[in-house]
C-alpha atoms as a PDB file:
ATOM      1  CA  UNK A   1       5.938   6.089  15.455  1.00  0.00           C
ATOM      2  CA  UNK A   2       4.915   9.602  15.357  1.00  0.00           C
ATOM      3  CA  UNK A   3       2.900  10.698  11.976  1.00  0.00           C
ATOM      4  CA  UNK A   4       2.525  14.413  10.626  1.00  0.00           C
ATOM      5  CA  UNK A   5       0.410  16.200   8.599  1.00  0.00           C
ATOM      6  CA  UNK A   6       2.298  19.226   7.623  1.00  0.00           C
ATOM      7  CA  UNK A   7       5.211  22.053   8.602  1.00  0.00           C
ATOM      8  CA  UNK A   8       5.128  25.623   8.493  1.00  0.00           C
ATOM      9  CA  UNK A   9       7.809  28.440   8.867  1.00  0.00           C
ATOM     10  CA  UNK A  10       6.439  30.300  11.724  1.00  0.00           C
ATOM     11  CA  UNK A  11       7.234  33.691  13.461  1.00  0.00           C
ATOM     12  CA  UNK A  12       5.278  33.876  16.911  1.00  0.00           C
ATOM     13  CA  UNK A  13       5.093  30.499  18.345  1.00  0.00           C
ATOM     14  CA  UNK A  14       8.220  30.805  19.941  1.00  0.00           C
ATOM     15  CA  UNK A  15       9.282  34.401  20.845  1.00  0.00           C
ATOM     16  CA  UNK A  16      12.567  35.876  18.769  1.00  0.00           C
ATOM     17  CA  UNK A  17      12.349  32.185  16.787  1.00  0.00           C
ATOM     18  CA  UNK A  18      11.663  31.638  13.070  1.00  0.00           C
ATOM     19  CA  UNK A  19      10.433  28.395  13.842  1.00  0.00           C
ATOM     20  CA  UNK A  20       9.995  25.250  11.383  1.00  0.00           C
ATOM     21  CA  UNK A  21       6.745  24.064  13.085  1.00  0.00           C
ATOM     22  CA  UNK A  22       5.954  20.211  12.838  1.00  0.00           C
ATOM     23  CA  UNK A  23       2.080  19.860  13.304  1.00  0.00           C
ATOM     24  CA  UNK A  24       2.014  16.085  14.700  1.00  0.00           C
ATOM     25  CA  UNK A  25      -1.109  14.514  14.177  1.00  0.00           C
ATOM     26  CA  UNK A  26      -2.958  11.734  16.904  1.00  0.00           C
ATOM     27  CA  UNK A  27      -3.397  14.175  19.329  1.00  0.00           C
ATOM     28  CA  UNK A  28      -4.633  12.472  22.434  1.00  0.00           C
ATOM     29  CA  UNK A  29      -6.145  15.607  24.045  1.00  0.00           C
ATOM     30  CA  UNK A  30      -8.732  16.425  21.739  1.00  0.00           C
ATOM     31  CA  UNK A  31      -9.426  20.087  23.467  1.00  0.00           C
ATOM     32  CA  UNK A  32     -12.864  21.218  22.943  1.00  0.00           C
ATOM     33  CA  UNK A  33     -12.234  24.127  20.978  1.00  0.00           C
ATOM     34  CA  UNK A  34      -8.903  23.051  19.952  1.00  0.00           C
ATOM     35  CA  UNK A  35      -8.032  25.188  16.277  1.00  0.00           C
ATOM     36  CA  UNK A  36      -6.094  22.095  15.111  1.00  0.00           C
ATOM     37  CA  UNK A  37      -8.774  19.949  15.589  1.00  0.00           C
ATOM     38  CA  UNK A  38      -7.529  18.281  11.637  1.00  0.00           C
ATOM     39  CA  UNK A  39      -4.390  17.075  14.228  1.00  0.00           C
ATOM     40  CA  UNK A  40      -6.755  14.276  16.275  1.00  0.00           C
ATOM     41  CA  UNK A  41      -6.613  11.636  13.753  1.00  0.00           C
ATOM     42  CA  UNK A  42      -3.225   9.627  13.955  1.00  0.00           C
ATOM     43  CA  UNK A  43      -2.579  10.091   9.968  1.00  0.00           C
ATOM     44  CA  UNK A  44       0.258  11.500   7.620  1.00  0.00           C
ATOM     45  CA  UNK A  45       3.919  10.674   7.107  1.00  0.00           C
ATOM     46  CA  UNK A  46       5.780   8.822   9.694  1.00  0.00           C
ATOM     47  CA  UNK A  47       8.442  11.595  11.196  1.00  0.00           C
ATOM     48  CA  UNK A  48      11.853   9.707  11.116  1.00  0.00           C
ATOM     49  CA  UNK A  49      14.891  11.538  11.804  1.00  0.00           C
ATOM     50  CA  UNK A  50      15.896  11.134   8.241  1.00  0.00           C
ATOM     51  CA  UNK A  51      12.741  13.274   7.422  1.00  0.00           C
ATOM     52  CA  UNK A  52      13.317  15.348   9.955  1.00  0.00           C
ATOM     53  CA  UNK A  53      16.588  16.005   8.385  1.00  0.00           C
ATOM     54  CA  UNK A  54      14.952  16.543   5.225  1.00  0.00           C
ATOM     55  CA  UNK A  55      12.612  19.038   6.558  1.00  0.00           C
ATOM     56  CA  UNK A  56      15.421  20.990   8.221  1.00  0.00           C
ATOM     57  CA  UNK A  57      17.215  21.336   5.233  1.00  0.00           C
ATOM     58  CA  UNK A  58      14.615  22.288   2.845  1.00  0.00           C
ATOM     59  CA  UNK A  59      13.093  24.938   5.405  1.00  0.00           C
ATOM     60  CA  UNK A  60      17.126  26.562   5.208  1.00  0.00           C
ATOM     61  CA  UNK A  61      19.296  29.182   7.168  1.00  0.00           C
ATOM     62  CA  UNK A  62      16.239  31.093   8.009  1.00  0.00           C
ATOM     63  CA  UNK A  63      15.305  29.113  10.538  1.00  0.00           C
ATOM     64  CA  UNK A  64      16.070  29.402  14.558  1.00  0.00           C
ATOM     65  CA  UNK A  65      14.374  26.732  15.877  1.00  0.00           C
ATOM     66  CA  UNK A  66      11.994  23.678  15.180  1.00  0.00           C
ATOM     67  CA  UNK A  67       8.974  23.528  16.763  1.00  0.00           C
ATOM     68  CA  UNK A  68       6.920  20.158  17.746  1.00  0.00           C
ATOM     69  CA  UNK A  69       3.517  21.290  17.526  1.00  0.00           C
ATOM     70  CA  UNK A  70       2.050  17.956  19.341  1.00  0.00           C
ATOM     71  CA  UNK A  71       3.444  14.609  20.166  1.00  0.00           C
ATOM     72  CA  UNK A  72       1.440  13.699  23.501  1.00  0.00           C
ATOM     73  CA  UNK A  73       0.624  10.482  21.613  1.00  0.00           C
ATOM     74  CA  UNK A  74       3.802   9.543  21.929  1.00  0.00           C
ATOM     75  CA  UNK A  75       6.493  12.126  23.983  1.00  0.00           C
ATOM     76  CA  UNK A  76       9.528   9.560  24.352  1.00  0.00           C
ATOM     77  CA  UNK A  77       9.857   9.749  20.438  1.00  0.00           C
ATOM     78  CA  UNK A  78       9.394  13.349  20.711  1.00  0.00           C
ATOM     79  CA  UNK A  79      12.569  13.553  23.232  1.00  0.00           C
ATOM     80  CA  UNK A  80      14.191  11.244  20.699  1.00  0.00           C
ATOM     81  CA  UNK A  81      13.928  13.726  18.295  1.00  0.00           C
ATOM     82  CA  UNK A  82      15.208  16.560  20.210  1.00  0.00           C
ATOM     83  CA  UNK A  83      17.795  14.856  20.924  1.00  0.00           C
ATOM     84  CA  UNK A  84      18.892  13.918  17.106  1.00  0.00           C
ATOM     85  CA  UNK A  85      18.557  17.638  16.561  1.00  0.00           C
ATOM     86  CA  UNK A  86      20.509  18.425  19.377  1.00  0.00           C
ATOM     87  CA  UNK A  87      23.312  16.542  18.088  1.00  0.00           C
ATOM     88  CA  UNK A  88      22.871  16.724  14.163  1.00  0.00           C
ATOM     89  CA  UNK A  89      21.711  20.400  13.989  1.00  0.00           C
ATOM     90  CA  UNK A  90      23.344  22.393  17.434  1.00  0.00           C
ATOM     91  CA  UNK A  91      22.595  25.632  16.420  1.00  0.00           C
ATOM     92  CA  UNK A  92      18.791  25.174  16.042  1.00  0.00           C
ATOM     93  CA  UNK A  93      16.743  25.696  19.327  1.00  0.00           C
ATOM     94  CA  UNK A  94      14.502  23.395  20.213  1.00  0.00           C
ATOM     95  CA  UNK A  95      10.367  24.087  21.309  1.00  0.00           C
ATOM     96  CA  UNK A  96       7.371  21.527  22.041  1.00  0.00           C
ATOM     97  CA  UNK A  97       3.524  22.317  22.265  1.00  0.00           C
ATOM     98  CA  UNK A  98       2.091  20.182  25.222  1.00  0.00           C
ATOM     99  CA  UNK A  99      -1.607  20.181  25.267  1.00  0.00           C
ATOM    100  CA  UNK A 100      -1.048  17.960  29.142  1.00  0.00           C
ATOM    101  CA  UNK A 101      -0.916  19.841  32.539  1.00  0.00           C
ATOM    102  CA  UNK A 102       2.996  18.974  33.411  1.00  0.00           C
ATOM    103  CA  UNK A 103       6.016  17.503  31.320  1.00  0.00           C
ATOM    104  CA  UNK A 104       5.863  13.933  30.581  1.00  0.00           C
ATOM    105  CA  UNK A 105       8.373  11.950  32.643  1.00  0.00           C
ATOM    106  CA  UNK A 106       9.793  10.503  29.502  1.00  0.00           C
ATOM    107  CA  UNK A 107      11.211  13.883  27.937  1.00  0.00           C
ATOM    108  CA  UNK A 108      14.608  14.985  29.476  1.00  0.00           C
ATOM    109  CA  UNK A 109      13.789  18.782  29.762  1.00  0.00           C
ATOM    110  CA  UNK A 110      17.258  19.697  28.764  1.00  0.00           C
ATOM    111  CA  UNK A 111      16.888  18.804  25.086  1.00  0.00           C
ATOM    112  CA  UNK A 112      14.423  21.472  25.291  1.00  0.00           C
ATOM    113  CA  UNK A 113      14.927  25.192  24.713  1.00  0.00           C
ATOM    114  CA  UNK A 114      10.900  26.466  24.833  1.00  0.00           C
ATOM    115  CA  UNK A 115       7.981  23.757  26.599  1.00  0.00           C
ATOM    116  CA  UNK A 116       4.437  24.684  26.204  1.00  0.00           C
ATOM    117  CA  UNK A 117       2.319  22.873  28.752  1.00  0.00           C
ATOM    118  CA  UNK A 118      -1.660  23.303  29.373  1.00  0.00           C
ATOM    119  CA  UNK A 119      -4.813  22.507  27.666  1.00  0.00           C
ATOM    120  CA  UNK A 120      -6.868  24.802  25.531  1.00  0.00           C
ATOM    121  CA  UNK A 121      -9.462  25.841  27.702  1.00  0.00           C
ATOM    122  CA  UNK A 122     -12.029  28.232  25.472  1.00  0.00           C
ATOM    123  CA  UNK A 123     -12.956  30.109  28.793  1.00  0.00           C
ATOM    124  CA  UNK A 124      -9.526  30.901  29.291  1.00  0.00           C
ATOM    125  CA  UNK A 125      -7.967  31.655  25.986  1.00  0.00           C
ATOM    126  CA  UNK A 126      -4.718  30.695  24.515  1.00  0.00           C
ATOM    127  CA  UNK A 127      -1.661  32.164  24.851  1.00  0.00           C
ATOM    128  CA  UNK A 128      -2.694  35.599  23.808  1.00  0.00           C
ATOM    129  CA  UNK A 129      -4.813  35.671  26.933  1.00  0.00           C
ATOM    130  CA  UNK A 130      -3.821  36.793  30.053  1.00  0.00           C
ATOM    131  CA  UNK A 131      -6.386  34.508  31.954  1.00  0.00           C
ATOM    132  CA  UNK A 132      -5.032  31.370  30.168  1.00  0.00           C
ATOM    133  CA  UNK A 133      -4.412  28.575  31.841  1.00  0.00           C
ATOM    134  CA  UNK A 134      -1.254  27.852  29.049  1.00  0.00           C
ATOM    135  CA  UNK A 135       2.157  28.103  30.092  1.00  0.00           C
ATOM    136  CA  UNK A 136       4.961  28.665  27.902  1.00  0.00           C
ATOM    137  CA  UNK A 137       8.383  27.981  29.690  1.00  0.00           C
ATOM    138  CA  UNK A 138      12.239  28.968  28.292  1.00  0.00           C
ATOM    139  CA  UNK A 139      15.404  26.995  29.670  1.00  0.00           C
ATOM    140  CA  UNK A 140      17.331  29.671  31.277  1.00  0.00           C
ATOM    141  CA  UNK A 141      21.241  29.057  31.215  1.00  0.00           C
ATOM    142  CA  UNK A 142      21.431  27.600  34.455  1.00  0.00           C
ATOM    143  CA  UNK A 143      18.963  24.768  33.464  1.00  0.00           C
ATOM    144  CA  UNK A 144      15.793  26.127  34.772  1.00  0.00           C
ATOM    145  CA  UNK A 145      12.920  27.152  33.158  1.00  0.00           C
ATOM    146  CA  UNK A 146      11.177  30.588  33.108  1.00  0.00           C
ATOM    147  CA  UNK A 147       7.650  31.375  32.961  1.00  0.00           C
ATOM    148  CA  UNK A 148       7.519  33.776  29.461  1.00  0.00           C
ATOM    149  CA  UNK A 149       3.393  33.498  28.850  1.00  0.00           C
ATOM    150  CA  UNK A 150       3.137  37.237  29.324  1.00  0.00           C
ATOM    151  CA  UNK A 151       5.285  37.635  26.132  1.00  0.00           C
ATOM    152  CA  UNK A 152       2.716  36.528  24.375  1.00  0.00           C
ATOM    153  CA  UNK A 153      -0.133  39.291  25.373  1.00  0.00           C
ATOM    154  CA  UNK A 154      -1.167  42.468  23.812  1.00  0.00           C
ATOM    155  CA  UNK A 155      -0.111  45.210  25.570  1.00  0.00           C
END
């Protein structure tokens, strides 16, 4: 069972998204440096689908996508969920923050709309750096992904 501590409506996680971001706590990666360090403990509410409806309803039309900020504790249930949103809410796009070097073999990438794979490394930066080691990917129409990291840099 995946827990969570919180959600958020957020504007820059995923680019062009107002995102309903799901910070999902028992993070196995513990990232020196990490800025949701509060996320390491597994604690909170247990993140059904029936609260996941819940949460998509309350957060309302202005939302684009929903946003799985964790989950490495447990990605099959994460790919679960993408997949209940995929069928119960179509029109919402779908993103997942990965703090592991590649895509766990139990999440069918197609449920996915936005994958952010990579560590935070504090010599590298996040995805505002342009020496990060981070990776965010978008599913292109034809099923591949897309490398869109540089979106995220100051110009």
């Amino acid at each position: 069972m995946l827990h969570y501590i919180n959600t958020d409506i957020v504007f820059q996680e995923f680019p062009d998204e107002v995102t309903l971001a799901i910070n999902i706590s028992g993070c196995p990666c513990r990232c020196p440096g990490c800025h949701s360090s509060f996320l390491w403990k597994d604690e909170g509410n247990d993140l059904t689908t029936e609260t996941l409806d819940k949460l998509i309803s309350e957060a309302g039309n202005p939302i684009t996508c929903v946003g799985f900020m964790g989950g490495d504790i447990a990605p099959e249930r994460v790919d679960e969920l993408a997949e209940h949103i995929r069928k119960q809410h179509p029109r919402l796009k779908i993103g997942w923050y990965t703090g592991r070097t590649a895509v766990s073999p139990h999440i069918h990438q197609e449920r996915f709309d936005y994958i952010k794979i990579g560590p935070y490394l504090k010599h590298l930066g996040a995805l505002n750096s342009p020496r990060t080691n981070q990776r965010m990917l978008r599913r292109c129409t034809d099923g591949t992904f897309e490398d869109i990291t540089s979106r995220f840099w100051r110009k």
